[in-house]
PDB file of N, CA and C in Angstrom:
ATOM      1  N   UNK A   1      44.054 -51.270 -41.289  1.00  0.00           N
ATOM      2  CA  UNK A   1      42.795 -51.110 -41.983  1.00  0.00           C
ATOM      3  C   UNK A   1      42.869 -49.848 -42.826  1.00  0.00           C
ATOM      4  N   UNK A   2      43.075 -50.213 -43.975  1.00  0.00           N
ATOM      5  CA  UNK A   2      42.666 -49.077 -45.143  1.00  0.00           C
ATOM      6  C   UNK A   2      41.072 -48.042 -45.009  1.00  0.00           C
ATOM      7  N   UNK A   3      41.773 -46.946 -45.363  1.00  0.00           N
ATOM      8  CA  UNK A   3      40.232 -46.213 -45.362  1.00  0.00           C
ATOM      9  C   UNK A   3      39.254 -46.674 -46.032  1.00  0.00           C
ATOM     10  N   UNK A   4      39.188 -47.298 -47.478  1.00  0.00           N
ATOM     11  CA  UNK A   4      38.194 -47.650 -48.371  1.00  0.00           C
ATOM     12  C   UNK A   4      37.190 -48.572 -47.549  1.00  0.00           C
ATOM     13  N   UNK A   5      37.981 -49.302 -46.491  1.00  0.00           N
ATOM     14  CA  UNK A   5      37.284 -50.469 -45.881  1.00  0.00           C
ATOM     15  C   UNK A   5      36.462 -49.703 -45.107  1.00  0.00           C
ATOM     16  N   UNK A   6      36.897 -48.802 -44.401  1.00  0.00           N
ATOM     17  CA  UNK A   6      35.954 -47.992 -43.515  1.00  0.00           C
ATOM     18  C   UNK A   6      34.269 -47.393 -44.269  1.00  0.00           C
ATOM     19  N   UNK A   7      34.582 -47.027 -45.482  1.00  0.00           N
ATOM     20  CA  UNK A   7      33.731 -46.379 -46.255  1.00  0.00           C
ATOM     21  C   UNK A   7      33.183 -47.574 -46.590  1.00  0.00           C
ATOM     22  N   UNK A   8      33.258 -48.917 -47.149  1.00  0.00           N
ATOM     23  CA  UNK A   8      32.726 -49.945 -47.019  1.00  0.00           C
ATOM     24  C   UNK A   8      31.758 -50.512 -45.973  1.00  0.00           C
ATOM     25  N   UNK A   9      32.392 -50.313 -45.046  1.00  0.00           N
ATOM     26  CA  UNK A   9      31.124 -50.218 -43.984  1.00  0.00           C
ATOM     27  C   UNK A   9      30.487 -49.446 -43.293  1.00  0.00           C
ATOM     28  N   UNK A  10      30.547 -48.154 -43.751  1.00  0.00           N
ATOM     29  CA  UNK A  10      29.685 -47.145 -43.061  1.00  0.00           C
ATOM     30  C   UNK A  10      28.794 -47.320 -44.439  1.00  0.00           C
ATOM     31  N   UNK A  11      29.212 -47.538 -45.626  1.00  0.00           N
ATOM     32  CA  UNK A  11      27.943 -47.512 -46.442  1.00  0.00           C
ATOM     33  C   UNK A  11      27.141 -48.729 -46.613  1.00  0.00           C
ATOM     34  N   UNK A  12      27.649 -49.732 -46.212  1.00  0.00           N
ATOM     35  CA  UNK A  12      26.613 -51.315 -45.845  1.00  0.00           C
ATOM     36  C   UNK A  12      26.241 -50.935 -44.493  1.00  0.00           C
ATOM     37  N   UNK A  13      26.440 -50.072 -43.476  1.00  0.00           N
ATOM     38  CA  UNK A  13      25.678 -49.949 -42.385  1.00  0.00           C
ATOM     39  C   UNK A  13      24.639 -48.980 -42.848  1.00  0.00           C
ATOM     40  N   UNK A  14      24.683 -47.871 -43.425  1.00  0.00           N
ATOM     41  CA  UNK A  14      23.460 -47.152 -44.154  1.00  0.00           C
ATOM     42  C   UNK A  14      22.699 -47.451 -44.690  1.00  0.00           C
ATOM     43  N   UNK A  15      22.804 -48.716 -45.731  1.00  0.00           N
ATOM     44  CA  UNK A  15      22.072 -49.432 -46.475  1.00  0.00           C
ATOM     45  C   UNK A  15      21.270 -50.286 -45.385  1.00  0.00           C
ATOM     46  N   UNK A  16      21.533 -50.765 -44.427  1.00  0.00           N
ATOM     47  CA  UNK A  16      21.036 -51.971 -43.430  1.00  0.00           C
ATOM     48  C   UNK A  16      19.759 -51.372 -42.699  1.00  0.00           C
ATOM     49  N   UNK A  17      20.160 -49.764 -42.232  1.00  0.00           N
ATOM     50  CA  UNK A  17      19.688 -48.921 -41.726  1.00  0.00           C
ATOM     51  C   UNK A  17      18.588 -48.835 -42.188  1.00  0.00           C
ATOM     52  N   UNK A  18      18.537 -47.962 -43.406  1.00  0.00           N
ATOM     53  CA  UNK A  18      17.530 -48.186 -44.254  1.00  0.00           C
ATOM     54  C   UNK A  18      16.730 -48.996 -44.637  1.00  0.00           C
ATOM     55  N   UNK A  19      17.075 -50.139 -44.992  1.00  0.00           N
ATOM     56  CA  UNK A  19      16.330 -52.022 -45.503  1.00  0.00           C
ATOM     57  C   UNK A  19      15.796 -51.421 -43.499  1.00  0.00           C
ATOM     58  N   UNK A  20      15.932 -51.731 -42.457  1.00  0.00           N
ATOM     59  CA  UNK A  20      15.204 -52.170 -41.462  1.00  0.00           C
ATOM     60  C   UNK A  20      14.570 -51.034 -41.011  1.00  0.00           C
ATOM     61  N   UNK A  21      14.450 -49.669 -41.181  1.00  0.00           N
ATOM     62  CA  UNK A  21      13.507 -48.547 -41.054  1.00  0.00           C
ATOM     63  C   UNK A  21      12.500 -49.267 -42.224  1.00  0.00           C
ATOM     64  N   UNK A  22      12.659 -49.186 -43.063  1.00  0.00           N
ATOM     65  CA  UNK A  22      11.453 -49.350 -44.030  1.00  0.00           C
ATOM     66  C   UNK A  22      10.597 -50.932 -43.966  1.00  0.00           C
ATOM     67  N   UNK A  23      11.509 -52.067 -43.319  1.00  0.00           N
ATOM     68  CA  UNK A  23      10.779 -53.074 -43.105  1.00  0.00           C
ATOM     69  C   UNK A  23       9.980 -53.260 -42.000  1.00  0.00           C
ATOM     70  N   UNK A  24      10.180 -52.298 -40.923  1.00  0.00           N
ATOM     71  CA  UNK A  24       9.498 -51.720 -39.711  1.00  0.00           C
ATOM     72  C   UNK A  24       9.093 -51.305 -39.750  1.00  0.00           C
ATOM     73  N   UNK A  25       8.907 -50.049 -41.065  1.00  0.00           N
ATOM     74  CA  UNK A  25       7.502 -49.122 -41.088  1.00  0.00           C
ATOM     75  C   UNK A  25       6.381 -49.640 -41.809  1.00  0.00           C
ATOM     76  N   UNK A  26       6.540 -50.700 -42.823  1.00  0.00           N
ATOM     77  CA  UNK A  26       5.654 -51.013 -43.857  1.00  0.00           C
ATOM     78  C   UNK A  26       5.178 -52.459 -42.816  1.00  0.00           C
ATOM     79  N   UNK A  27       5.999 -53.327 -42.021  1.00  0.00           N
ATOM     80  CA  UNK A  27       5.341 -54.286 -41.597  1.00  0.00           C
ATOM     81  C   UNK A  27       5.785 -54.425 -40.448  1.00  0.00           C
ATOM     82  N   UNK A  28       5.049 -53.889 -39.429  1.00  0.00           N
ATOM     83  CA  UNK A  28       5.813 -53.495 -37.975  1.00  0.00           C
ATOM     84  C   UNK A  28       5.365 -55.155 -36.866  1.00  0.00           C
ATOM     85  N   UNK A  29       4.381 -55.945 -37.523  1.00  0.00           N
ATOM     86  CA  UNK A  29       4.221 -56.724 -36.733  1.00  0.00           C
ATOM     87  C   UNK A  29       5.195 -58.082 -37.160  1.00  0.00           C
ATOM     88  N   UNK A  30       6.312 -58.186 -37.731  1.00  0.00           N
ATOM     89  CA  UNK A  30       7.006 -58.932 -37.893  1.00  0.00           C
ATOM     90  C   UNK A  30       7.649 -59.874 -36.997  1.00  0.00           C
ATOM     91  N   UNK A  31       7.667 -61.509 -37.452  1.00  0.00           N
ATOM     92  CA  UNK A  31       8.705 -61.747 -36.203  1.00  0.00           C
ATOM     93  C   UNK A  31       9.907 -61.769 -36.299  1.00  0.00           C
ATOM     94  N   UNK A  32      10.519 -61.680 -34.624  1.00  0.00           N
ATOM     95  CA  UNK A  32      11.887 -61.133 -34.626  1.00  0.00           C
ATOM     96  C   UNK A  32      12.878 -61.781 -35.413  1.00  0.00           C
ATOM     97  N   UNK A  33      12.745 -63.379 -36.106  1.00  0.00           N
ATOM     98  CA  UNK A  33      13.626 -64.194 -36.894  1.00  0.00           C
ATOM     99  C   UNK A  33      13.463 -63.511 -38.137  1.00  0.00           C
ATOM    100  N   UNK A  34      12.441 -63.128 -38.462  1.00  0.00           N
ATOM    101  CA  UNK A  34      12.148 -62.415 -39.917  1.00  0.00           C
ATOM    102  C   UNK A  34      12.869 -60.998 -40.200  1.00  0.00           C
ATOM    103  N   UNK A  35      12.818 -60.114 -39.359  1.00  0.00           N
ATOM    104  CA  UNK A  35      13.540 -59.032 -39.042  1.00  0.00           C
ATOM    105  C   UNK A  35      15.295 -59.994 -39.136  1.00  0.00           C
ATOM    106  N   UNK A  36      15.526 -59.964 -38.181  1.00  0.00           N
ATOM    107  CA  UNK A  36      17.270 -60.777 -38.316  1.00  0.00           C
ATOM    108  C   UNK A  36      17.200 -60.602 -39.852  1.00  0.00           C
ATOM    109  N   UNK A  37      16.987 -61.712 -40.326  1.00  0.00           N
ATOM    110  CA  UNK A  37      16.867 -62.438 -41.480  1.00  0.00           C
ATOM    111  C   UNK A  37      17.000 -60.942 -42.364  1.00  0.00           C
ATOM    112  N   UNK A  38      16.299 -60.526 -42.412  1.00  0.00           N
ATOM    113  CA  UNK A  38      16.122 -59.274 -43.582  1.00  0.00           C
ATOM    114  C   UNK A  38      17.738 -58.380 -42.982  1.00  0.00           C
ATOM    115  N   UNK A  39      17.992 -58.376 -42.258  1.00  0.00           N
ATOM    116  CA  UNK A  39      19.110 -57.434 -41.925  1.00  0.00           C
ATOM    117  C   UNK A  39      20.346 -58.116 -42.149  1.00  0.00           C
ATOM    118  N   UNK A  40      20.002 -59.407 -42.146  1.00  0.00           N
ATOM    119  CA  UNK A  40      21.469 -60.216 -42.306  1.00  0.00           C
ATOM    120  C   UNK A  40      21.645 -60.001 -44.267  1.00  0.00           C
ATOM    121  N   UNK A  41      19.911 -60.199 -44.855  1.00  0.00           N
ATOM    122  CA  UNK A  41      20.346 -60.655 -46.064  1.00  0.00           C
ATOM    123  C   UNK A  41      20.503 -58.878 -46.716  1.00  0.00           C
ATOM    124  N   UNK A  42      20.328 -57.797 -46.198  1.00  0.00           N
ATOM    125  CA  UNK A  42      20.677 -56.548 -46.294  1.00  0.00           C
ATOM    126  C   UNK A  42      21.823 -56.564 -46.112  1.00  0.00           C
ATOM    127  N   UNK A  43      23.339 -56.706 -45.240  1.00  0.00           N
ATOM    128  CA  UNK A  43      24.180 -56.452 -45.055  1.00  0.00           C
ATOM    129  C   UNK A  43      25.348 -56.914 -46.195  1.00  0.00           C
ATOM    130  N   UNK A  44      24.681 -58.231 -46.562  1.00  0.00           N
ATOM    131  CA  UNK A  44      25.338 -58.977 -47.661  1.00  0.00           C
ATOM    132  C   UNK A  44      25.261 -58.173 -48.869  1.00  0.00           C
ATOM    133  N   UNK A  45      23.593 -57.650 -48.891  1.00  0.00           N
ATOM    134  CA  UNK A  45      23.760 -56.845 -50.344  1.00  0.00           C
ATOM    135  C   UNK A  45      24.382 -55.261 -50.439  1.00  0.00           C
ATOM    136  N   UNK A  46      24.127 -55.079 -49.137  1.00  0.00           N
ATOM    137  CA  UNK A  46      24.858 -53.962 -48.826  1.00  0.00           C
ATOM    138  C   UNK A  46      26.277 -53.696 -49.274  1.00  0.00           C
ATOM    139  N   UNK A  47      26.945 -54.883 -48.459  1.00  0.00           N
ATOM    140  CA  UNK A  47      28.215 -55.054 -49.166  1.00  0.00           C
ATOM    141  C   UNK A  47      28.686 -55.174 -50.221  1.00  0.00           C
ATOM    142  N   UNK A  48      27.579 -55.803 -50.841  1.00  0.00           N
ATOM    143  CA  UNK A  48      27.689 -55.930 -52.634  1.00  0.00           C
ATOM    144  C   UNK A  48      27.416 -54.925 -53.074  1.00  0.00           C
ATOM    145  N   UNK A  49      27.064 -53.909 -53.106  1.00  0.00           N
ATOM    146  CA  UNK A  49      26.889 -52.895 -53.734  1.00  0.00           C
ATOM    147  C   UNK A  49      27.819 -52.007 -53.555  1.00  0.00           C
ATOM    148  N   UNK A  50      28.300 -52.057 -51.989  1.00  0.00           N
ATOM    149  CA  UNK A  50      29.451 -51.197 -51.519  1.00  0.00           C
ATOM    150  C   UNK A  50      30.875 -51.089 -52.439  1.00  0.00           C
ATOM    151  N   UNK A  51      31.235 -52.484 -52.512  1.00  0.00           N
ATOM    152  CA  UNK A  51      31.868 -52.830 -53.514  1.00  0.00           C
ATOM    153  C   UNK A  51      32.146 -52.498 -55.199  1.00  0.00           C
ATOM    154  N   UNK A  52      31.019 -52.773 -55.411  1.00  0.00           N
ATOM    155  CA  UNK A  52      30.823 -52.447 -56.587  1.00  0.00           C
ATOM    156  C   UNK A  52      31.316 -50.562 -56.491  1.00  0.00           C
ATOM    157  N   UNK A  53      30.732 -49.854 -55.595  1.00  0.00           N
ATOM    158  CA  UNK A  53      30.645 -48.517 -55.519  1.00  0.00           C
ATOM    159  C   UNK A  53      31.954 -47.956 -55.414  1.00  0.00           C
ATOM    160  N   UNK A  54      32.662 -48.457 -54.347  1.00  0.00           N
ATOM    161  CA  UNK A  54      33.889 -48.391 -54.298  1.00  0.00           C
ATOM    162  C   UNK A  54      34.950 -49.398 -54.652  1.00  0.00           C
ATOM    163  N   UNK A  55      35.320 -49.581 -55.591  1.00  0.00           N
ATOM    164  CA  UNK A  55      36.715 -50.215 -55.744  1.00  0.00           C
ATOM    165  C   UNK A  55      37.753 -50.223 -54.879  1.00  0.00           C
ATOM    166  N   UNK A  56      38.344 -51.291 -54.801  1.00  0.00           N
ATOM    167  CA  UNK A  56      39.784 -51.530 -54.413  1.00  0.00           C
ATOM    168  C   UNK A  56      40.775 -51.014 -55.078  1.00  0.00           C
ATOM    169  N   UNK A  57      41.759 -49.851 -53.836  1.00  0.00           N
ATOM    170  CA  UNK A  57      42.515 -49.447 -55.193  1.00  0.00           C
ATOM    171  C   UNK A  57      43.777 -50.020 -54.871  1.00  0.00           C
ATOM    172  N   UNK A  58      44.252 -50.231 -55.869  1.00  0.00           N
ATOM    173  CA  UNK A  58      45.957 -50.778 -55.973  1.00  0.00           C
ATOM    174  C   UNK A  58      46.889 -49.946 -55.344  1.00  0.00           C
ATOM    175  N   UNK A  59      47.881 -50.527 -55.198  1.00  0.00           N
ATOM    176  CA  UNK A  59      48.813 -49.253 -54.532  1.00  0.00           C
ATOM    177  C   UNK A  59      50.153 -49.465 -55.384  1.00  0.00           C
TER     178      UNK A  59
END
């Protein structure tokens, strides 16, 4: 496992972090499928952005 990958997911876990602090503070009576749901579709964009942020580098 390359480092970039690591930084890949410590920064889609920050992002996730965030998306579910703020979907818990603004709407705390949520149900628990709805929550999932928002963290699953956070992780995806997370990753997409991660990506974008960091490149793959060639060797």
């Amino acid at each position: 496992m390359k480092i970039r990958n690591i930084d890949r997911a410590l920064l889609t876990g920050l992002f996730v972090g965030i998306m579910i602090f703020i979907s818990e503070y603004f709407f705390p009576d949520t149900n628990s499928f709805i929550s999932i749901f928002i963290g699953a579709l956070a992780a995806l964009i997370g990753y997409l952005i991660a990506v974008k942020i960091l490149p793959k580098e060639n060797d």
